[in-house]
Protein backbone atom coordinates (compact mmCIF):
# COMPACT_ATOMS: atom_id res chain seq x y z
CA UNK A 1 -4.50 2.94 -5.38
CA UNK A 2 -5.82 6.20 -6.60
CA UNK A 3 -4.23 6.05 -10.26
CA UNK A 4 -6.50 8.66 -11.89
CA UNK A 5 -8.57 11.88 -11.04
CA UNK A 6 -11.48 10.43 -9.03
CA UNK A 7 -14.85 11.39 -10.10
CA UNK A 8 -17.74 12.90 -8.36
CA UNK A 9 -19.29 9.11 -8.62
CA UNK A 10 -16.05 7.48 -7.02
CA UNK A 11 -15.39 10.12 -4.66
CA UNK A 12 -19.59 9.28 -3.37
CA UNK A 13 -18.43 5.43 -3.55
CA UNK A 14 -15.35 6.14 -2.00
CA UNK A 15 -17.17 7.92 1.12
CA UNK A 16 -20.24 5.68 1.44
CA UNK A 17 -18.02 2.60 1.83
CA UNK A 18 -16.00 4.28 4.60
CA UNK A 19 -19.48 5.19 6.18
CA UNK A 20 -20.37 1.58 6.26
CA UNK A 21 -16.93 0.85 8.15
CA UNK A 22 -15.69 3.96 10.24
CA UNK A 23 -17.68 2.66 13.04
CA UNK A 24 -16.07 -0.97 12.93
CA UNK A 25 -12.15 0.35 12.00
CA UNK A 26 -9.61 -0.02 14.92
CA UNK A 27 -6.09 1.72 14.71
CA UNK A 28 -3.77 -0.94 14.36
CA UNK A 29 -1.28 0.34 11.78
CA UNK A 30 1.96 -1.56 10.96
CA UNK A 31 5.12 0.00 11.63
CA UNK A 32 7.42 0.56 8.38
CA UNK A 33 9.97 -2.09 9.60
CA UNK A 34 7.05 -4.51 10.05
CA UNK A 35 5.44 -3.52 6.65
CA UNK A 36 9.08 -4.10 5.27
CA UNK A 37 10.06 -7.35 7.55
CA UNK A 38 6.82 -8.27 5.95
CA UNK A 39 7.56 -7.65 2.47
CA UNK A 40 10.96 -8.84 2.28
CA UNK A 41 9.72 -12.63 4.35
CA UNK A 42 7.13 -12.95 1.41
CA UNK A 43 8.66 -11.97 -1.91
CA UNK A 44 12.03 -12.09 -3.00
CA UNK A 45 13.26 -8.27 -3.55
CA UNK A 46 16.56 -7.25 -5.12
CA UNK A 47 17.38 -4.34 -3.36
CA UNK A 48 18.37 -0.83 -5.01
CA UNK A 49 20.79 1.25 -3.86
CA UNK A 50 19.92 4.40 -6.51
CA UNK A 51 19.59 7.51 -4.54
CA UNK A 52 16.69 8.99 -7.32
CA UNK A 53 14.90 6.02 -6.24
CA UNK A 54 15.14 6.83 -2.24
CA UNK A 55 14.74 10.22 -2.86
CA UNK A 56 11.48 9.98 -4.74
CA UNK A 57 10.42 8.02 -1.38
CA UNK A 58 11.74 10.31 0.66
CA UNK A 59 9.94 13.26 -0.90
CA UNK A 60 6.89 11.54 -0.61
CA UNK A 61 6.86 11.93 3.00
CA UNK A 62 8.21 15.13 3.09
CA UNK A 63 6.16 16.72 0.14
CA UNK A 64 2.59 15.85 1.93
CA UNK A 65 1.90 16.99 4.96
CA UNK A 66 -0.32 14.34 6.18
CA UNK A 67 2.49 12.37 6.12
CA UNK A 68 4.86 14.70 7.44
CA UNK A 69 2.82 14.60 10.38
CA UNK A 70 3.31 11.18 10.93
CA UNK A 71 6.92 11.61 11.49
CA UNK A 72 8.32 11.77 15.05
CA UNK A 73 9.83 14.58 16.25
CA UNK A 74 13.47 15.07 14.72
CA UNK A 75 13.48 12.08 12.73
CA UNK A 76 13.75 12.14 8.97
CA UNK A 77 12.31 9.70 6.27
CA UNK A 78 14.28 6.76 5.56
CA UNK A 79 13.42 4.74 2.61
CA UNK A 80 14.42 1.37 1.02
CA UNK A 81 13.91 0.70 -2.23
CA UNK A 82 13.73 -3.17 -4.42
CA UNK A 83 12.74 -4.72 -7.30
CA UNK A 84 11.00 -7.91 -7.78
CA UNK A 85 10.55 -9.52 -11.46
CA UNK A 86 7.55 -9.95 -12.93
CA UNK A 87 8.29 -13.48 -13.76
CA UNK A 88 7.67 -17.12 -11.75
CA UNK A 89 5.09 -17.25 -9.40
CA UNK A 90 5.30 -13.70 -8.93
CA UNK A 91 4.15 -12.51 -12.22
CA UNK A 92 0.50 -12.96 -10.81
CA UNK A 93 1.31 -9.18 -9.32
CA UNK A 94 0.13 -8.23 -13.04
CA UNK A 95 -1.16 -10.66 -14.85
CA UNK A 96 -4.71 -10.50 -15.82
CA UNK A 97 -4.74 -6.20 -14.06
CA UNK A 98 -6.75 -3.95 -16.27
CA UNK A 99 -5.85 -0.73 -15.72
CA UNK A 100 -2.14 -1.56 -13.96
CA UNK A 101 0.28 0.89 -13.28
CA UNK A 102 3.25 -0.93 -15.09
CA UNK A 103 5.46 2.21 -16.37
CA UNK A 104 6.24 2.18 -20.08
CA UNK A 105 9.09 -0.16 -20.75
CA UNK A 106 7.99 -2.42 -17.48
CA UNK A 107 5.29 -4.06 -18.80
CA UNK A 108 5.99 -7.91 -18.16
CA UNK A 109 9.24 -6.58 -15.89
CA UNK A 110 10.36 -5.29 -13.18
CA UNK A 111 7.89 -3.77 -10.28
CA UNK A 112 9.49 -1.39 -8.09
CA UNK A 113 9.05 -0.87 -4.35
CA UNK A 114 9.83 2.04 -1.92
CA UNK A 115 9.27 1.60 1.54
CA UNK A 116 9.52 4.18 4.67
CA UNK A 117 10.34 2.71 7.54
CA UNK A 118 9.96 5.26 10.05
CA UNK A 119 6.17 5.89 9.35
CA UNK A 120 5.15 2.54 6.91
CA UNK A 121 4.85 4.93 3.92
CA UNK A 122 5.11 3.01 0.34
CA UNK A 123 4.79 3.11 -3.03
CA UNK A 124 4.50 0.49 -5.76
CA UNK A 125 5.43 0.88 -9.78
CA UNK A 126 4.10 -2.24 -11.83
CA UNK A 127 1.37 -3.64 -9.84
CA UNK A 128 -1.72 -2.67 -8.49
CA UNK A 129 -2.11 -5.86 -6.82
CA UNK A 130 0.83 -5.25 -5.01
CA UNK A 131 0.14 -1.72 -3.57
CA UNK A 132 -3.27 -3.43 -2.13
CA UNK A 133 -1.76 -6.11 -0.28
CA UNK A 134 0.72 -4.03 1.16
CA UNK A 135 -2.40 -1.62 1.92
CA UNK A 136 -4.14 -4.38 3.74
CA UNK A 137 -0.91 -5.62 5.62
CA UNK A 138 -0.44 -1.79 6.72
CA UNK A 139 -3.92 -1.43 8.39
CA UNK A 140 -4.75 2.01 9.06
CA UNK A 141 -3.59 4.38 12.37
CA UNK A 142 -6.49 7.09 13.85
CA UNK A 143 -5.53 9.79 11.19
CA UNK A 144 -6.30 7.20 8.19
CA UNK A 145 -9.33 5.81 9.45
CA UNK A 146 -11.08 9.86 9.45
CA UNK A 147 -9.69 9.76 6.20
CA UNK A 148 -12.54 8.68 3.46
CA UNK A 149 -10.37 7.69 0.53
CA UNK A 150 -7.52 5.75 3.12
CA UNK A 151 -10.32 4.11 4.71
CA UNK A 152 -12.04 3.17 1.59
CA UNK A 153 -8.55 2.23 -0.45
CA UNK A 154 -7.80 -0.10 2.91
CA UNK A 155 -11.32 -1.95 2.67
CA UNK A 156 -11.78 -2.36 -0.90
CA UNK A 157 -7.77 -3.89 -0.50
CA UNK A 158 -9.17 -6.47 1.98
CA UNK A 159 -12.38 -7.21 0.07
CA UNK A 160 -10.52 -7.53 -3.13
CA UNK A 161 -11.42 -10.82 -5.09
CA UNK A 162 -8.66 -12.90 -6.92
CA UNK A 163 -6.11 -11.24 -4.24
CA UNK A 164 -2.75 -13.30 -3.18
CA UNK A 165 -3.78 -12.35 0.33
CA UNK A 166 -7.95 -12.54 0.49
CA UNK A 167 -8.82 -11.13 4.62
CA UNK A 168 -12.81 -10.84 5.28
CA UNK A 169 -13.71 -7.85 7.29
CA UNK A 170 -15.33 -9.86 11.06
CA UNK A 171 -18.20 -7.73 12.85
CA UNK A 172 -15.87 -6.36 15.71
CA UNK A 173 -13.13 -6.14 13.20
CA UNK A 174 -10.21 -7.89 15.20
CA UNK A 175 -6.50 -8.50 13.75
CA UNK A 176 -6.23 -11.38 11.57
CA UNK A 177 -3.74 -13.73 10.25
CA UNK A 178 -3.26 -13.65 6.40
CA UNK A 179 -4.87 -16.43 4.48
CA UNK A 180 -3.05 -17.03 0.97
């Protein structure tokens, strides 16, 4: 989750770890309904019905044309938007984060989540931990994977120590289950 400028020293770490993998990275992204199925079968989300929050999901896609792309033809963005507390055995989304992207007035609260399900775009308020396991789950398709900083963000997701979901990149790089 790219939560700051990068510097000229991440941007160099950023593209020397997607040198090390480009070669062993396989399209296999998740669809948004399976990113969501996925999401909504592991945590329990409180759905939102505010049409600011859809909107500023929905403008995601729309505002960047990367993701634009990724749209087919005619269709629009459709987003879904939750919450989940931070509280229970979910509050290990933030506890112990340096650095977390809890919004003022969140901290120790609510985390929000945006989803589109036409092209598995999402976004994550309160929890960097969050946005990384839904980055791993998501895999990357052909456009990501030619993409330094996706391909980096996706790897250093999976590699992540201390993660709810901890996947170990194989040598050929095949689909794996989730280990929690």
């Amino acid at each position: 989750m790219v939560t700051e400028e990068p510097t000229k020293e991440t941007t160099a770490q950023w593209r020397a770890l997607w040198e090390g993998y480009r070669d062993r990275l396989r399209p296999d992204r998740a669809s948004g309904r399976a990113l969501l199925g996925y999401l909504q079968g592991r945590y329990e989300l409180t759905e939102m019905f505010d049409g600011w929050a859809a909107g500023s999901v929905t403008g995601s896609v729309l505002g960047n044309a990367c993701c634009r792309e990724k749209l087919p033809a005619a269709a629009r963005p459709a987003a879904r938007t939750f919450y989940l507390e931070n509280s229970g055995a979910r509050k290990t989304l933030c506890e112990g984060e340096s650095g977390d992207s809890a919004p003022e007035g969140r901290v120790g609260g609510r985390i929000f989540v945006g989803v589109n399900t036409v092209i598995g775009l999402f976004t994550v308020e309160g929890s960097t931990l969050l946005w990384e396991e839904l980055c791993a789950v998501r895999e990357l398709d052909e456009e990501d994977i030619q993409n330094f900083v996706s391909a980096a963000q996706y790897v250093a997701a999976r590699e992540r120590p201390g993660r709810p979901v901890r996947v170990r990149l194989p040598a050929p790089f095949p689909r794996l289950p989730f280990v929690l």
